[in-house]
N, C-alpha and C. Protein backbone atom coordinates (compact mmCIF):
# COMPACT_ATOMS: atom_id res chain seq x y z
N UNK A 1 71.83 -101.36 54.28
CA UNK A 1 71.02 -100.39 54.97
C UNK A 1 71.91 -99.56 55.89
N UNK A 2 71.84 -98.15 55.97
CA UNK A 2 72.82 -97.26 56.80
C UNK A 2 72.11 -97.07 58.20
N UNK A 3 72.78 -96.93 58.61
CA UNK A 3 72.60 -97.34 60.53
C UNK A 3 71.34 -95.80 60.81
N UNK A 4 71.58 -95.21 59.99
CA UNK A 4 70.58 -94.12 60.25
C UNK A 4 68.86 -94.76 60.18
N UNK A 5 68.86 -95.42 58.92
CA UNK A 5 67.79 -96.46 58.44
C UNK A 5 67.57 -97.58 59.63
N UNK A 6 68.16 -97.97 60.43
CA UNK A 6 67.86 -99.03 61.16
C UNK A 6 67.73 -98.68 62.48
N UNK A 7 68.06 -97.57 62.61
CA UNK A 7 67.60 -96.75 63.82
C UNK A 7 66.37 -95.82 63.92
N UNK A 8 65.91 -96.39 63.10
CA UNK A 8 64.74 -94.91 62.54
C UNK A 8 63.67 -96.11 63.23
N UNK A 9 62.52 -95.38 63.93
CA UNK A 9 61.24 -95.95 64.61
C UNK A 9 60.28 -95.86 63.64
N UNK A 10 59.41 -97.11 63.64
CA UNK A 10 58.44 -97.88 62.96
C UNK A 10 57.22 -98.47 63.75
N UNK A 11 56.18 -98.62 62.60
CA UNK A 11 54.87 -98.24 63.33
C UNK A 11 54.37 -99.53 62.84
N UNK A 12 53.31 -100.32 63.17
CA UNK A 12 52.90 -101.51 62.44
C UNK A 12 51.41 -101.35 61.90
N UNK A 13 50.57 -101.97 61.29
CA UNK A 13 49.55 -101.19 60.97
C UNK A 13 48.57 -101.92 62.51
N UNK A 14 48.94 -102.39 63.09
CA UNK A 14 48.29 -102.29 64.74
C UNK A 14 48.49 -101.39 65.47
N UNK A 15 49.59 -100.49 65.14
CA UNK A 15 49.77 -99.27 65.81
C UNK A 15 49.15 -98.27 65.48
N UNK A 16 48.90 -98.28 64.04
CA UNK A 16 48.04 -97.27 63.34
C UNK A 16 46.65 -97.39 63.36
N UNK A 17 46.59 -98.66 63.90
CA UNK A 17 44.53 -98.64 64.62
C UNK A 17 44.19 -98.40 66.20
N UNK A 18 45.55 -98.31 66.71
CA UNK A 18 45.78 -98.06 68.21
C UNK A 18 45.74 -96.79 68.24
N UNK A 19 46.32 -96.16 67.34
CA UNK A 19 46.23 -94.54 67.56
C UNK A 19 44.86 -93.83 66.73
N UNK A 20 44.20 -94.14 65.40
CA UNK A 20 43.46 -93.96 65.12
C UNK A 20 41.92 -94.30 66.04
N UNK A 21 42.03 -95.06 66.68
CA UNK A 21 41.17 -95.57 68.03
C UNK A 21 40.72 -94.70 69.27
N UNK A 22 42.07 -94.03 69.43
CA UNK A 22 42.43 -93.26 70.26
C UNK A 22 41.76 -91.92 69.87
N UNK A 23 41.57 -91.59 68.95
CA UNK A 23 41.26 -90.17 68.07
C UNK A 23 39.49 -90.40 68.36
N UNK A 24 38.54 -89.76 69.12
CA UNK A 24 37.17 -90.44 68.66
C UNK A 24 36.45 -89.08 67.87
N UNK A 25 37.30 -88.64 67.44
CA UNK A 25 36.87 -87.77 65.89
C UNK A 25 36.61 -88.58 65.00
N UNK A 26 37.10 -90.37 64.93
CA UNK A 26 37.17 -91.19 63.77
C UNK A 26 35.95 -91.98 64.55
N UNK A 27 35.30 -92.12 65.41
CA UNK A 27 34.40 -93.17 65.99
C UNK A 27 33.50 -93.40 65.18
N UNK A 28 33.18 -92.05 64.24
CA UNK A 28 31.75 -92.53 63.77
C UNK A 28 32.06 -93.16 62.12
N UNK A 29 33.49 -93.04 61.72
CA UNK A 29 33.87 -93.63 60.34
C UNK A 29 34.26 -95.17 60.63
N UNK A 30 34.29 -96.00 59.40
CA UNK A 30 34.73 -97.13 58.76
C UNK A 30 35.88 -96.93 58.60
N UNK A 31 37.25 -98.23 58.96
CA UNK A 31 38.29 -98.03 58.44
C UNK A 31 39.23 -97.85 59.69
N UNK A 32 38.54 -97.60 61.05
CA UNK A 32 39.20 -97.25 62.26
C UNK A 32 40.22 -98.87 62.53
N UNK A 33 39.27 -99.71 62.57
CA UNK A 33 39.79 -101.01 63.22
C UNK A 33 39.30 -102.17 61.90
N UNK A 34 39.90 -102.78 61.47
CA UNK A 34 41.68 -102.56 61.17
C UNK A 34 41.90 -101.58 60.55
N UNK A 35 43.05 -100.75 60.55
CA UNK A 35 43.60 -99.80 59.84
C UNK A 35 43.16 -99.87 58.59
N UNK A 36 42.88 -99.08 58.18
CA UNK A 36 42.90 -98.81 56.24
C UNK A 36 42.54 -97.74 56.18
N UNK A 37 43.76 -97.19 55.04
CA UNK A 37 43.16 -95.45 55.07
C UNK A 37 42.37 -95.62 53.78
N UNK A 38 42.41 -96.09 53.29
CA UNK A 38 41.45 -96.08 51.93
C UNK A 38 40.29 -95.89 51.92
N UNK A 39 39.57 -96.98 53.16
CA UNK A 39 38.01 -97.27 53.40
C UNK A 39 37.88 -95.78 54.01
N UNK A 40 38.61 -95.40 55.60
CA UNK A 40 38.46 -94.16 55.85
C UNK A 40 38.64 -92.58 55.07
N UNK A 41 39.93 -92.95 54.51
CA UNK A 41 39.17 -91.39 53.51
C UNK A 41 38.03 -91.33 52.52
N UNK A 42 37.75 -92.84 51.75
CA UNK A 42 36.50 -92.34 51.27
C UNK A 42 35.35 -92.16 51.94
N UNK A 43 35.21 -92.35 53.15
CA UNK A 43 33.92 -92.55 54.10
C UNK A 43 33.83 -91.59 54.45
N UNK A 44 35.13 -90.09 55.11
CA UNK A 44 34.86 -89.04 55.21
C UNK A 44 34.89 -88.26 53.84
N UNK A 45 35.38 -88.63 52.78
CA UNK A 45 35.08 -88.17 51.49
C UNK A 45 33.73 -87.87 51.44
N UNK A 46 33.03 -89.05 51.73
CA UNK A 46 31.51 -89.33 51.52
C UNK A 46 31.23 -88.22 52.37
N UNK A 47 31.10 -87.75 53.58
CA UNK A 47 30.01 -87.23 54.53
C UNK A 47 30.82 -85.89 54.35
N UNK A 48 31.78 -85.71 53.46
CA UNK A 48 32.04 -84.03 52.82
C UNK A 48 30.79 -83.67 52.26
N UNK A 49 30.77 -84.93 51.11
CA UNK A 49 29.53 -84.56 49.80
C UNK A 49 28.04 -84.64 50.57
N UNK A 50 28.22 -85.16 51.92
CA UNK A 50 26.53 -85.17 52.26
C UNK A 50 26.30 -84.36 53.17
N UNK A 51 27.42 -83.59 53.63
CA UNK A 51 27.27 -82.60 55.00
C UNK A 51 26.58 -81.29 54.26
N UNK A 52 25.15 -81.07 55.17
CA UNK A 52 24.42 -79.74 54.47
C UNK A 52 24.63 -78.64 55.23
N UNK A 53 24.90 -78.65 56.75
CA UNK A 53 24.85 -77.73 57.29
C UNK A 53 26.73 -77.01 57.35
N UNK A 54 26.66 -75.89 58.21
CA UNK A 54 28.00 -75.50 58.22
C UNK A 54 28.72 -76.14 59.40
N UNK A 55 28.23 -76.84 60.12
CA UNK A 55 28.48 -77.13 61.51
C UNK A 55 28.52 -79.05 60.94
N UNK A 56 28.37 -79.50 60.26
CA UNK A 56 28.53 -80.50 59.78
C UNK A 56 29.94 -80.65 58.96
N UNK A 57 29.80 -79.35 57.78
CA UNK A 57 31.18 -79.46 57.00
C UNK A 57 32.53 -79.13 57.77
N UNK A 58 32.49 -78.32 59.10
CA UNK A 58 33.91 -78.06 59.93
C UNK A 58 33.78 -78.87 60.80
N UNK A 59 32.83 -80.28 60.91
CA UNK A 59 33.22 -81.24 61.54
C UNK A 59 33.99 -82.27 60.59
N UNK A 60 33.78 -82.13 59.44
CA UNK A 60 34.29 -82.97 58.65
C UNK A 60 35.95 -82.23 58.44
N UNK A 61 35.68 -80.75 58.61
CA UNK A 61 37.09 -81.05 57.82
C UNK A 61 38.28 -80.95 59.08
N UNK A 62 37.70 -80.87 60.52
CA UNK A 62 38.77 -81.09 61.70
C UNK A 62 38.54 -82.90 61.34
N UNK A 63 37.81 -83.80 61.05
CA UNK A 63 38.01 -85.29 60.97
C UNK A 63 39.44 -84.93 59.49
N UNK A 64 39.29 -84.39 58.30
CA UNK A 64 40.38 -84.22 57.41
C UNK A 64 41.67 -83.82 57.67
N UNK A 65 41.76 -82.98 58.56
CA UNK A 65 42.77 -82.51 59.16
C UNK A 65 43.59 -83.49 60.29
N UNK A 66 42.63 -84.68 60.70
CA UNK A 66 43.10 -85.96 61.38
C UNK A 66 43.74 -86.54 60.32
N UNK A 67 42.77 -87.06 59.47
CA UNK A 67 43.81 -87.41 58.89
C UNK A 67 44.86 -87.47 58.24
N UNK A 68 44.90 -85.95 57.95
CA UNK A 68 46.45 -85.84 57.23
C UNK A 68 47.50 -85.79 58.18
N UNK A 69 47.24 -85.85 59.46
CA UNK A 69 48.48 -86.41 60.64
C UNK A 69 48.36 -87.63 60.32
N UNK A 70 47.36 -88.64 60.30
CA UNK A 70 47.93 -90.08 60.11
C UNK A 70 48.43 -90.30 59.20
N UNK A 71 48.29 -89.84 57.86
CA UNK A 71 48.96 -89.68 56.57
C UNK A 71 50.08 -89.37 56.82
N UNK A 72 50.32 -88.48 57.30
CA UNK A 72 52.19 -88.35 57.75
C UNK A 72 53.00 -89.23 58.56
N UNK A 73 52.21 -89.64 59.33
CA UNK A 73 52.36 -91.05 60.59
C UNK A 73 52.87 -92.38 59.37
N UNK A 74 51.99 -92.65 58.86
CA UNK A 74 51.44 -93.67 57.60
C UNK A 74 53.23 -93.76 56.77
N UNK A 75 53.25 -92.55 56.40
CA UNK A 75 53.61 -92.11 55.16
C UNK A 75 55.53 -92.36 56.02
N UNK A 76 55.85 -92.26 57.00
CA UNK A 76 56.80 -91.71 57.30
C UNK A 76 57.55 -93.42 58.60
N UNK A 77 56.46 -93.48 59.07
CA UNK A 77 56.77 -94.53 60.04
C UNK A 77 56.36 -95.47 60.30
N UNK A 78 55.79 -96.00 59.16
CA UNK A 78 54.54 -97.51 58.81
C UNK A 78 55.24 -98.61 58.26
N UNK A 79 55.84 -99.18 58.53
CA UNK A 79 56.51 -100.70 58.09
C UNK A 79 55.92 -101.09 57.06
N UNK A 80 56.56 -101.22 56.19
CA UNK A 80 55.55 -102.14 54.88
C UNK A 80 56.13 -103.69 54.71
């Protein structure tokens, strides 16, 4: 492993329910605590397909737009 790799900061998936926690754009989804993005994107998946009004769907898609920061968070600094 190159010293660049072992110096690089890492996230645990307790960190990623500490910060998703923190967000209460996510309060009203599944998936907050414990981490899992799976359960949470399909849950706001879901309330895409059930949001009728317009003020419903640009709440959903500032919650989408959350999560594609944790997706990058996830994706970039998540210990596996």
């Amino acid at each position: 492993m190159s010293d660049r790799a072992e110096k690089r900061r890492v996230l645990t998936e307790e960190d990623m329910t500490f910060i998703a926690e923190q967000l209460r754009i996510l309060d009203a989804y599944p998936g907050v605590v414990p981490w899992s993005r799976a359960e949470l994107w399909a849950a706001v998946l879901d309330a895409q397909l059930s949001a009728k009004t317009r003020r419903e769907r640009e709440a959903v898609a500032e919650v989408r737009g959350a999560l594609r920061v944790l997706d990058v968070l996830e994706r970039h600094f998540l210990r596996k």
